[in-house]
Protein backbone atom coordinates (compact mmCIF):
# COMPACT_ATOMS: atom_id res chain seq x y z
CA UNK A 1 79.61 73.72 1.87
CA UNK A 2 81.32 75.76 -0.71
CA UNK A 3 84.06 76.83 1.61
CA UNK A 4 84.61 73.26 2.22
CA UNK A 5 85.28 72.31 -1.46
CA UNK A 6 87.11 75.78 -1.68
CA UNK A 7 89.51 74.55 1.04
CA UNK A 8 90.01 70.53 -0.48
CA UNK A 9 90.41 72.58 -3.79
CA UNK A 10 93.59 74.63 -2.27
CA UNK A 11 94.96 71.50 -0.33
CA UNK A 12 94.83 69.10 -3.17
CA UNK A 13 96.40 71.75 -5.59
CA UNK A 14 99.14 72.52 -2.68
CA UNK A 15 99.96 68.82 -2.35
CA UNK A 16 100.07 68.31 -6.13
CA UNK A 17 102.46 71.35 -5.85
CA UNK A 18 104.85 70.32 -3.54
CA UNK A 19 105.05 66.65 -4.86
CA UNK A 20 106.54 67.91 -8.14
CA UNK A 21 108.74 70.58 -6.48
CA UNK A 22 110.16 67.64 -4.73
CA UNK A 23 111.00 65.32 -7.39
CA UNK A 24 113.77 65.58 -9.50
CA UNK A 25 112.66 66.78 -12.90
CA UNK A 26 114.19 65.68 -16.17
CA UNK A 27 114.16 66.93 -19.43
CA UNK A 28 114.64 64.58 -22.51
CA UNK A 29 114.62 65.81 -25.75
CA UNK A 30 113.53 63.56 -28.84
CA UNK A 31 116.69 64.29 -30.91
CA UNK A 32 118.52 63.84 -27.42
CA UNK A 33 117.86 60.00 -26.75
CA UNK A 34 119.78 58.59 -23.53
CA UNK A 35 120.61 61.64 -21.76
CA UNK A 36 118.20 62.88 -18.89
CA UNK A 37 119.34 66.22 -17.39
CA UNK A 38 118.19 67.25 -13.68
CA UNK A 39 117.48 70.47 -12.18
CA UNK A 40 120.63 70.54 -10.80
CA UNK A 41 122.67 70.66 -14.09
CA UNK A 42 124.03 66.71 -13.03
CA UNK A 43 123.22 64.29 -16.36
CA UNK A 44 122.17 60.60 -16.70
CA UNK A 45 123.19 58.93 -19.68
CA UNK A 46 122.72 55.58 -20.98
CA UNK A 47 123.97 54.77 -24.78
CA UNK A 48 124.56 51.99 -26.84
CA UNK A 49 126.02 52.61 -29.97
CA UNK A 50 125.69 56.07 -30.20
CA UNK A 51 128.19 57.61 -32.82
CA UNK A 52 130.44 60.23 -31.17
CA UNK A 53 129.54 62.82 -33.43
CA UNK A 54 126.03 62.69 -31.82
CA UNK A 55 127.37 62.09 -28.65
CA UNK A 56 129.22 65.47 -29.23
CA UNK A 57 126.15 67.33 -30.50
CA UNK A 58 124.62 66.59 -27.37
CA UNK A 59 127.27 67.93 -25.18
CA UNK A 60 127.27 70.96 -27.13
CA UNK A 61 123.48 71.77 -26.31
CA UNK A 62 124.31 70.76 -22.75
CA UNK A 63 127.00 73.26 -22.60
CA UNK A 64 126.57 75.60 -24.72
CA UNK A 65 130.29 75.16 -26.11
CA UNK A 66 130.59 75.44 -29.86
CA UNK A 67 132.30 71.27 -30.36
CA UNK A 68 133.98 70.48 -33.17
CA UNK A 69 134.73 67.00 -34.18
CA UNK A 70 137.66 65.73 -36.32
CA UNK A 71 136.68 63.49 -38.92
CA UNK A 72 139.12 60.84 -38.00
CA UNK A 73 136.79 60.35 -35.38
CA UNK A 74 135.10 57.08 -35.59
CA UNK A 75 133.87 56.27 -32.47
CA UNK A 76 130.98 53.71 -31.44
CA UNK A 77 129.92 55.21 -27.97
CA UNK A 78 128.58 52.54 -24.96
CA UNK A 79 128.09 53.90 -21.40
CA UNK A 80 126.01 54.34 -18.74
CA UNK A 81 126.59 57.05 -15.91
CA UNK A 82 123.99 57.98 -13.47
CA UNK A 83 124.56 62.06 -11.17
CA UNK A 84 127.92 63.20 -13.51
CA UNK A 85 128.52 66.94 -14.47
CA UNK A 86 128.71 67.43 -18.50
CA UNK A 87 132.62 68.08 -18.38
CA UNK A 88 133.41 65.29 -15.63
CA UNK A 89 131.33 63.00 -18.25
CA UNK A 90 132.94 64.27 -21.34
CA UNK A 91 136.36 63.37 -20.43
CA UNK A 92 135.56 60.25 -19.20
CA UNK A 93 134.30 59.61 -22.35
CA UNK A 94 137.15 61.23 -24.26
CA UNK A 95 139.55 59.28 -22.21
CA UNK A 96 137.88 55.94 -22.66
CA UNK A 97 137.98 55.69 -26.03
CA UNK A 98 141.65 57.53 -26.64
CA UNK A 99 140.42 61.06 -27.59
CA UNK A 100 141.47 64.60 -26.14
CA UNK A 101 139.66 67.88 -26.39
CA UNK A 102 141.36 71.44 -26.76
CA UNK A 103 139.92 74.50 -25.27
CA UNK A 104 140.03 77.39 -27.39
CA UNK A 105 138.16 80.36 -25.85
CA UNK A 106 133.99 78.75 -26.21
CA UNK A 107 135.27 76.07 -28.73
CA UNK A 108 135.79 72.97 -28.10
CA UNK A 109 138.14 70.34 -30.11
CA UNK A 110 137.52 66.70 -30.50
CA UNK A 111 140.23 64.81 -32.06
CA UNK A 112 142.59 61.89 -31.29
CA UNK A 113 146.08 61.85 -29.61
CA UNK A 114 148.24 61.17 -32.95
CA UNK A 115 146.14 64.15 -34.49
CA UNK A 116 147.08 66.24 -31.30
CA UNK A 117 151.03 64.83 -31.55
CA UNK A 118 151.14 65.96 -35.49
CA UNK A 119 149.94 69.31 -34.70
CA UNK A 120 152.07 69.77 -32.07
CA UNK A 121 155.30 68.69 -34.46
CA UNK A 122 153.85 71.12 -37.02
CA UNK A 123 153.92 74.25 -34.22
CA UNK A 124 157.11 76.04 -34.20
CA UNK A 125 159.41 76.55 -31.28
CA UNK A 126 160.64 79.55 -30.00
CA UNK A 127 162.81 80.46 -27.38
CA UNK A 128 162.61 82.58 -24.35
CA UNK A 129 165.53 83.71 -21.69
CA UNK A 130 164.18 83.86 -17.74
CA UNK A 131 166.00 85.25 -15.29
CA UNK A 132 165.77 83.66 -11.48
CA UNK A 133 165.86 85.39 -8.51
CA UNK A 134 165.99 83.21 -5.72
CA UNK A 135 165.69 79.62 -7.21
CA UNK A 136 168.69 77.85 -8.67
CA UNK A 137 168.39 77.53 -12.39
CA UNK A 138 169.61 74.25 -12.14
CA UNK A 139 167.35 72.87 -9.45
CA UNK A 140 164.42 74.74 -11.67
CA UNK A 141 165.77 73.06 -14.85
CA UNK A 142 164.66 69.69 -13.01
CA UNK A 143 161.45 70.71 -12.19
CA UNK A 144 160.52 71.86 -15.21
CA UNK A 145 161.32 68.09 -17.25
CA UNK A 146 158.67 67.04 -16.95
CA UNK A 147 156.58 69.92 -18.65
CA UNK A 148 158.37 70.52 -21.61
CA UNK A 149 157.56 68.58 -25.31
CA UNK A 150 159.83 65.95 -26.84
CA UNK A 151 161.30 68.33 -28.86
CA UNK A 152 161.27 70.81 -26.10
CA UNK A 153 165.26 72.02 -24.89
CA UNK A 154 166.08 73.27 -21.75
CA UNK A 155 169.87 75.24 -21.32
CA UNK A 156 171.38 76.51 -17.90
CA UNK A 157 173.54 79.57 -17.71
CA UNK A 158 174.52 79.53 -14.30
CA UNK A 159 176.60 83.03 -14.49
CA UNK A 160 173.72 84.68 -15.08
CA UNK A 161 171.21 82.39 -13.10
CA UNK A 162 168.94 82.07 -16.23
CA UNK A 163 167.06 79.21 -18.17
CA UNK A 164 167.14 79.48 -21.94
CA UNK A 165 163.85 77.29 -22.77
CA UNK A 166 162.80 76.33 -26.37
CA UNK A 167 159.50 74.94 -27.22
CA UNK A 168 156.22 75.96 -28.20
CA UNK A 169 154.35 78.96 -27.40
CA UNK A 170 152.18 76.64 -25.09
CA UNK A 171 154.72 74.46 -23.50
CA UNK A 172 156.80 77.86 -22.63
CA UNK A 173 153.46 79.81 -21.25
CA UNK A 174 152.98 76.68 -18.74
CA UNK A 175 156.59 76.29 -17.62
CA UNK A 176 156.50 80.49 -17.01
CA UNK A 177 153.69 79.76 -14.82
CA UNK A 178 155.22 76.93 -12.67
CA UNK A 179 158.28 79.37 -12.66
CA UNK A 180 156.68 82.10 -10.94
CA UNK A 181 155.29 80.04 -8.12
CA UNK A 182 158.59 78.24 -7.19
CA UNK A 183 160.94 81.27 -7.82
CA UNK A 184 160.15 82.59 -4.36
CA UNK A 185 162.46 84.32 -1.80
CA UNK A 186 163.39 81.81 0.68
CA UNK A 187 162.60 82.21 4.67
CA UNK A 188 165.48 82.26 7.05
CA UNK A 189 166.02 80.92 10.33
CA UNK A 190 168.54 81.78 13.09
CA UNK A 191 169.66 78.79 14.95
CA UNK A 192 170.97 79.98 18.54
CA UNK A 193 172.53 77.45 20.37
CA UNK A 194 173.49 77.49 23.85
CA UNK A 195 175.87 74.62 25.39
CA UNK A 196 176.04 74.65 28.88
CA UNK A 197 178.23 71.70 31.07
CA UNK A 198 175.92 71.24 34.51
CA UNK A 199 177.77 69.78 37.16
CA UNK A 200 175.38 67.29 38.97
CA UNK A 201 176.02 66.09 43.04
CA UNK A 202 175.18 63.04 44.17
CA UNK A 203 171.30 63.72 45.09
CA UNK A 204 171.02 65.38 41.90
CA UNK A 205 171.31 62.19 39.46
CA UNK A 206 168.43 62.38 37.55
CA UNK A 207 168.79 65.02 34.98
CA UNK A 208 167.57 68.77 35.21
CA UNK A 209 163.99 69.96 36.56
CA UNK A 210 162.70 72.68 34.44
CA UNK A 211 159.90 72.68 36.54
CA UNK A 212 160.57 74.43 39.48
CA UNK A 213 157.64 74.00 41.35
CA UNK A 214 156.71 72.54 44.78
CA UNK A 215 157.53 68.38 44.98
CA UNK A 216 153.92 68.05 45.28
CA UNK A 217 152.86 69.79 42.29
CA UNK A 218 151.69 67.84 39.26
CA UNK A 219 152.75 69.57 35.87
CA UNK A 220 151.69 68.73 32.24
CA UNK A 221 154.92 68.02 30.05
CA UNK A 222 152.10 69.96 27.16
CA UNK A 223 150.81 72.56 29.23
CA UNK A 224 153.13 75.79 27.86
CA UNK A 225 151.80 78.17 30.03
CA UNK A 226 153.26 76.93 32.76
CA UNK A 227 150.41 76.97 35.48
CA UNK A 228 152.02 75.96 38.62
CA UNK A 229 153.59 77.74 41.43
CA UNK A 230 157.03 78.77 41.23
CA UNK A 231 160.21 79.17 43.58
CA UNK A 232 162.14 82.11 43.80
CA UNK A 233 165.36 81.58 42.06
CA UNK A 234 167.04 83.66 44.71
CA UNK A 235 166.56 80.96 47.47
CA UNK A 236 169.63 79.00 48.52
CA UNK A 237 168.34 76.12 47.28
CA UNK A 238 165.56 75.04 44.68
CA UNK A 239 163.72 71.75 45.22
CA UNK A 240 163.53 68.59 43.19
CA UNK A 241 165.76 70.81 40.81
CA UNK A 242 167.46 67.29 38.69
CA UNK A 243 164.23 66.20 37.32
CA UNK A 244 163.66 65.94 33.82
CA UNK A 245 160.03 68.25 32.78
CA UNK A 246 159.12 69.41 29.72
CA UNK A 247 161.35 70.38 26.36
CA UNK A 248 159.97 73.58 25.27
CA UNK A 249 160.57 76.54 27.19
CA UNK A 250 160.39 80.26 26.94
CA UNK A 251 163.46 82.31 26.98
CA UNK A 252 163.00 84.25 30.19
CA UNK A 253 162.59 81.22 32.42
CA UNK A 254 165.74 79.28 30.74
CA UNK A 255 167.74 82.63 31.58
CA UNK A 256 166.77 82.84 35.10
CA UNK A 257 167.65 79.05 35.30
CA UNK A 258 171.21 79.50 33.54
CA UNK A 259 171.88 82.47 36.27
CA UNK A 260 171.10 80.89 39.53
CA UNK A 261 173.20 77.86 38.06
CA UNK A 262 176.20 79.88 37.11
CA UNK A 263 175.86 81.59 40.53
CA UNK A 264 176.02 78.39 42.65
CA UNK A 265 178.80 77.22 40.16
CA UNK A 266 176.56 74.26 39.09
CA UNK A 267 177.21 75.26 34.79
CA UNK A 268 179.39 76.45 32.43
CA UNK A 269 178.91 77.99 29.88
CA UNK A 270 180.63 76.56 26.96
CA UNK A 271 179.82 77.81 23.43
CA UNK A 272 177.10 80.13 22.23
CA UNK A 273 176.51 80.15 18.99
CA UNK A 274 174.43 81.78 16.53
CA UNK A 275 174.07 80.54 12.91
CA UNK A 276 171.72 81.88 10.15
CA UNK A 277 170.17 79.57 7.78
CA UNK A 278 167.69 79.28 4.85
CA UNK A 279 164.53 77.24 4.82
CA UNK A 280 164.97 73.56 4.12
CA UNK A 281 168.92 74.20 4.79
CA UNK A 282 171.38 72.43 7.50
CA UNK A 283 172.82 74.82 9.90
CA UNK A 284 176.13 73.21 11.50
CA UNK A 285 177.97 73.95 14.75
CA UNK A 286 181.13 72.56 15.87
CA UNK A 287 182.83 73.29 19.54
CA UNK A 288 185.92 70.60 19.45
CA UNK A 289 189.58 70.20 19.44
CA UNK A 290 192.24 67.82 17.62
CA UNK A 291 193.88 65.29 19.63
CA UNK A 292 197.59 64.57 18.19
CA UNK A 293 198.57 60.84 17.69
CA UNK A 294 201.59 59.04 16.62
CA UNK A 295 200.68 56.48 13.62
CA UNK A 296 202.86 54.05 12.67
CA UNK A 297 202.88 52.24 9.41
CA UNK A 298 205.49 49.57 8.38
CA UNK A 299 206.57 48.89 5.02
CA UNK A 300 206.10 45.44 3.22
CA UNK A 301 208.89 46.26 1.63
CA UNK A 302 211.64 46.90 3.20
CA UNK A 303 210.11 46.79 6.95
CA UNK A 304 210.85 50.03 7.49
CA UNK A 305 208.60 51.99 10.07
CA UNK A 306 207.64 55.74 9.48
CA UNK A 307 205.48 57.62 11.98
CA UNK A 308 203.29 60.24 11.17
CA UNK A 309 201.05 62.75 13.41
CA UNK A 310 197.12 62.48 13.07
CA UNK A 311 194.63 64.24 14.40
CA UNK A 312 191.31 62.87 15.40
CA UNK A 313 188.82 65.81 16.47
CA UNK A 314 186.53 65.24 19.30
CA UNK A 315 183.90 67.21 20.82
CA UNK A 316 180.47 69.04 20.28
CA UNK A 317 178.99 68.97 16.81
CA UNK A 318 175.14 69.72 16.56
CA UNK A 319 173.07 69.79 12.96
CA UNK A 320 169.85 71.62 12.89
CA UNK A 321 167.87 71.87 10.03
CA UNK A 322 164.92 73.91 10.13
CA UNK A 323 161.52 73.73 8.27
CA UNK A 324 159.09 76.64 8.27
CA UNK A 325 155.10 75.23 8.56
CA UNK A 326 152.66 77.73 6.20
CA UNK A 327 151.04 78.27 9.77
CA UNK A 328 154.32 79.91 10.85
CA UNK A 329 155.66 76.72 13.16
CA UNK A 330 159.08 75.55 12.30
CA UNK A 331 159.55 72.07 12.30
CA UNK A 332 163.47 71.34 13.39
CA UNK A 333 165.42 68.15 12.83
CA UNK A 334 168.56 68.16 15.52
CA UNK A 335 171.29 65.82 15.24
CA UNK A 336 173.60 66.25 17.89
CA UNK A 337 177.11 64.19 18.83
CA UNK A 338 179.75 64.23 21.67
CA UNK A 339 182.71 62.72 22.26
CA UNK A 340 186.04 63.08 24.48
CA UNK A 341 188.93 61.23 25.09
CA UNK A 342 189.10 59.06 27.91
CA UNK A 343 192.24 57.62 27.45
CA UNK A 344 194.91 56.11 25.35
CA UNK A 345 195.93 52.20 24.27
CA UNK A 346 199.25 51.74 22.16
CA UNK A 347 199.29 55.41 21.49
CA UNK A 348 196.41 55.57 20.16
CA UNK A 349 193.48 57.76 21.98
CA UNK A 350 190.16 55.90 23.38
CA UNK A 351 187.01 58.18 22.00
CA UNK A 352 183.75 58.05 23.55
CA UNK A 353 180.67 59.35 22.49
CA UNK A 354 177.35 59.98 22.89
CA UNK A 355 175.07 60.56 19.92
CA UNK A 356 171.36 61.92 19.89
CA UNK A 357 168.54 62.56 17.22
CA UNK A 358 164.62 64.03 17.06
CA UNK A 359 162.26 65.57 15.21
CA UNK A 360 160.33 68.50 16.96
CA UNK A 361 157.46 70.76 15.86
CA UNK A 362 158.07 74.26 17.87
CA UNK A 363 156.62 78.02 17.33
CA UNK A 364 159.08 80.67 16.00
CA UNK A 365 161.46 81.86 20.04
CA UNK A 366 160.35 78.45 21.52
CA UNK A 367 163.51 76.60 23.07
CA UNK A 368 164.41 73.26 22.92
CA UNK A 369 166.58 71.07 25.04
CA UNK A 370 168.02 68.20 24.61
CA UNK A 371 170.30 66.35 27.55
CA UNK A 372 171.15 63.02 29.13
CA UNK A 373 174.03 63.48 27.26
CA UNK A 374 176.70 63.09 30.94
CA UNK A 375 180.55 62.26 31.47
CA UNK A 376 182.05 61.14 34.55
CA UNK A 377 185.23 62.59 35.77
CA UNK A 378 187.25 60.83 38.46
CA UNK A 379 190.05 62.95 40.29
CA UNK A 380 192.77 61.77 42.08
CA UNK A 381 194.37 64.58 44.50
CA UNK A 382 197.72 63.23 47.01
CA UNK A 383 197.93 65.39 50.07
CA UNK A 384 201.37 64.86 52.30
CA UNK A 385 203.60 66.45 54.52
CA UNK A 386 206.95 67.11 52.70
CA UNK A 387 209.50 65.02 52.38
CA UNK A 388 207.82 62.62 55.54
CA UNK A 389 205.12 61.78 53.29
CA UNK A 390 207.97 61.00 50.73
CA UNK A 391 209.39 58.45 52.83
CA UNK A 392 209.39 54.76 51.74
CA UNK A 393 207.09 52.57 54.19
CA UNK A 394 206.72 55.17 56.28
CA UNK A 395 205.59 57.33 54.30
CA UNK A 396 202.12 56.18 54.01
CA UNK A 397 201.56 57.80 57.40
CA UNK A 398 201.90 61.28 56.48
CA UNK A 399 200.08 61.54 53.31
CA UNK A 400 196.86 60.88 51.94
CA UNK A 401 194.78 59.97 48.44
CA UNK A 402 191.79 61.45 47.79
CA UNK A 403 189.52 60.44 44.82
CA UNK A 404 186.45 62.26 43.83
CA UNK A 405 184.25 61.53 41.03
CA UNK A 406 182.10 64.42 39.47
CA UNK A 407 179.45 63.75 36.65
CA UNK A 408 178.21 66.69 34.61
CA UNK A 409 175.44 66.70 31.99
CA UNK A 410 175.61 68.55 28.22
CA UNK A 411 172.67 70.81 27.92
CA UNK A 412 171.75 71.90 24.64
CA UNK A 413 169.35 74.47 24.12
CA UNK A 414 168.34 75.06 20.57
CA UNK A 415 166.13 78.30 19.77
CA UNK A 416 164.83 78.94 15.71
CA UNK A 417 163.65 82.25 14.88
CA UNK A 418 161.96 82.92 11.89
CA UNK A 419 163.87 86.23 10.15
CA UNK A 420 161.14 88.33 8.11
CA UNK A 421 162.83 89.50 5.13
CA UNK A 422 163.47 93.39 4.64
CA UNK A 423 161.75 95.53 3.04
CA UNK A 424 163.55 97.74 -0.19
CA UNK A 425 164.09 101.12 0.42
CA UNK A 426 162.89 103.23 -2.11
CA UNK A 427 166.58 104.24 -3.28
CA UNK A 428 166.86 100.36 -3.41
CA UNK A 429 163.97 99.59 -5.49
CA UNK A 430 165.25 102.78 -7.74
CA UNK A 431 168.62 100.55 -8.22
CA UNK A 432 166.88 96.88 -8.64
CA UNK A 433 164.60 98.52 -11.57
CA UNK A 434 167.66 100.01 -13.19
CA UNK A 435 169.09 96.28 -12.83
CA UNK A 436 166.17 95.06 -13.63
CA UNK A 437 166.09 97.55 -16.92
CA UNK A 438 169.62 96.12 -18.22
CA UNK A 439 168.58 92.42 -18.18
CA UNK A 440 165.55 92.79 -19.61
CA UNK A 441 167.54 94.25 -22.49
CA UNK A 442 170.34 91.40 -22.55
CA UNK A 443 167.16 89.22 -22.33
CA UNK A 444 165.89 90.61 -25.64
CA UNK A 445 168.93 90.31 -27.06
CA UNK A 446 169.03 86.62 -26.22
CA UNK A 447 165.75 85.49 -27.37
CA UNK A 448 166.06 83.88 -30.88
CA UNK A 449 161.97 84.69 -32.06
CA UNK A 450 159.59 86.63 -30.01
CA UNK A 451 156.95 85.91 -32.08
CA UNK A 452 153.45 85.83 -30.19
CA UNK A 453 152.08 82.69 -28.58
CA UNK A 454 149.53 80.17 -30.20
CA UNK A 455 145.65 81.55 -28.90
CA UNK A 456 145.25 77.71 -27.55
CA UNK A 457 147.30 74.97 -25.91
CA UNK A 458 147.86 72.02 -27.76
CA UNK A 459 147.44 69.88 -24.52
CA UNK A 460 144.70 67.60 -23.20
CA UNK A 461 142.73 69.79 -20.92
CA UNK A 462 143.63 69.16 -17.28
């Protein structure tokens, strides 16, 4: 019998226990009314009334900040907020009712915005000199607008690459900051382009096959790795081989392509170019020539006509501007035109082109290709016996006309590498510091105070 009320004794007191450890738990203080805080540091409150310089002693027992209240605080505060951290509350609070707080080491300043505009008024401005190494001072000077105070000033030297910013200690210490993470060396990219001019037969109409496989094979336009069974390039002829695939290749099977093409005298070759440019930049390649014109123009005046020659360029002109992804991808905008003359009217040449535009996401040696971009060429050859096929009437019987038509297809292939920058040498770093030496001198020089900054911002915290 006694272990039995021994055992209800330990259950009931185990029950008991767990029902509180469950529960949220509260703690209200007397001289605290309207605030509940829970075990896991989240508050209620619910106020009516309650003057903010209460409302403000009970933050600062919450969070152990030393607050200090202006007296031109007045405020009535009304509110009810249920699961809120103390600061997430506070500022709520302090935004409601047109109030900021300043952070100065564990103190914490209540007072309101016209307060906070006078003191910043009363703060005096220096001046500082930075020096850019990569960013353009004046692109910088436009990012920085919309830091700096209304009485803030910021001057461009572009000789020197440098900002000359006045304002307060504060201001300046924030723009610095901002500075540093946007005056970064820029990545490169090197754009090689490869034009090739593929002649296409008559059972080859349908663009180039960069699959290569059997007829029978089905291939996934995503699948990179290429898992299908190949031809050998060698063979005298490669199946299916003017069907459009995928877009993104490797380099090695694009070069075994391009050889067995140029061996069967299917392509030409007609420009490759390589072109390095920076991040964010537009890398631009031109392969064309200038067709000469005669243009007339005929004065009003006196009706007098005067020719002039003109040029009008046609040809291959491809924009590429690359984008580097922070996972290392490079994300490439292409813009490519051509055009050729096809004939003339009154002098004056007949242009056609063909125009084409994407977007692409590819990794850093990954090849793109863009075609469909074709021109048909019509030949007219007269074979003849001489002088018989010369002959009038006659002469039909001893020669011949023979028209063939060829159509051939602009390949591009577009390839970005990333370039990793260089590393200094040590003899190199030697000379940068001595550089770096002299400017910080001129910079000296240059700065009107250098007086030390304020220990606090006089800014809303964030």
């Amino acid at each position: 019998m006694k272990r039995f009320w021994m055992g209800l004794f330990v259950f009931t007191v185990t029950m008991i226990a767990l029902t509180i450890y469950n529960k949220p738990v509260f703690a209200q203080s007397e001289d605290m009314p309207g605030i509940s805080i829970k075990e896991d540091n989240l508050i209620d409150l619910d106020m009516k009334d309650v003057d903010m310089k209460d409302v403000a002693r009970m933050f600062s027992r919450i969070s152990g900040l030393n607050i200090i209240i202006s007296e031109a605080v007045k405020n009535k505060v009304t509110l009810s907020v249920t699961n809120a951290d103390w600061e997430s509350a506070l500022q709520m609070i302090l935004k409601t009712y047109g109030l900021v707080s300043i952070r100065e080491g564990n103190f914490l300043r209540i007072l309101t915005y016209s307060e906070l505009q006078q003191e910043e008024i009363n703060v005096p401005l220096i001046s500082r000199v930075i020096f850019l190494n990569f960013a353009k001072a004046e692109s910088m000077r436009s990012s920085l607008e919309s830091i700096k105070s209304a009485r803030g000033r910021i001057n461009v030297d572009i000789k020197t690459n440098s900002l000359i910013i006045t304002d307060s200690p504060a201001n300046i210490q924030k723009m610095e900051k901002v500075m540093g993470e946007l005056d970064k060396r820029t990545p490169q990219v090197l754009i090689e382009a490869l034009m090739l001019d593929v002649k296409l037969s008559e059972d080859e109409q349908l663009g180039v096959n960069w699959m290569l496989g059997d007829k029978d094979t089905i291939h996934d336009d995503n699948d990179y790795n290429d898992r299908y069974v190949r031809q050998n390039l060698s063979a005298g002829r490669v199946e299916g081989i003017l069907k459009y695939g995928k877009t993104i290749y490797k380099n090695t099977e694009l070069n075994a392509l391009i050889d067995f093409w140029r061996q069967n005298q299917k392509a030409e070759v007609l420009a490759n170019p390589k072109v390095m440019t920076l991040d964010g930049l537009t890398a631009k390649i031109e392969l064309s020539e200038e067709v000469p014109y005669i243009q007339s123009t005929i004065s009003s005046d006196t009706g007098s006509i005067t020719s002039t020659v003109s040029f009008r360029n046609v040809g291959i002109k491809l924009d590429v501007t690359p984008t580097i992804s922070a996972e290392g991808f490079v994300s490439l905008t292409i813009k490519t035109e051509q055009s050729f003359r096809t004939g003339t009217i009154g002098g004056q040449p007949i242009v056609d082109s063909r125009k084409a535009e994407t977007n692409l996401l590819v990794k850093s040696g990954e090849t793109i290709v863009i075609g469909g971009l074709r021109k048909k060429n019509k030949t007219d050859t007269i074979d003849k016996i001489p002088l018989l096929g010369d002959l009038p009437v006659i002469g039909k019987m001893f020669r011949r006309k023979v028209t063939s038509s060829t159509d051939t297809e602009l390949l591009l292939f577009v390839t970005p590498f990333v370039v990793n920058q260089p590393q200094l040498t040590p003899r190199e770093q030697l000379n940068l510091g001595k550089f770096d030496s002299v400017r910080d001198e001129r910079k000296n020089i240059l700065d009107s105070n250098t007086k030390d900054a304020e220990p606090f911002p006089l800014r809303p915290l964030e």
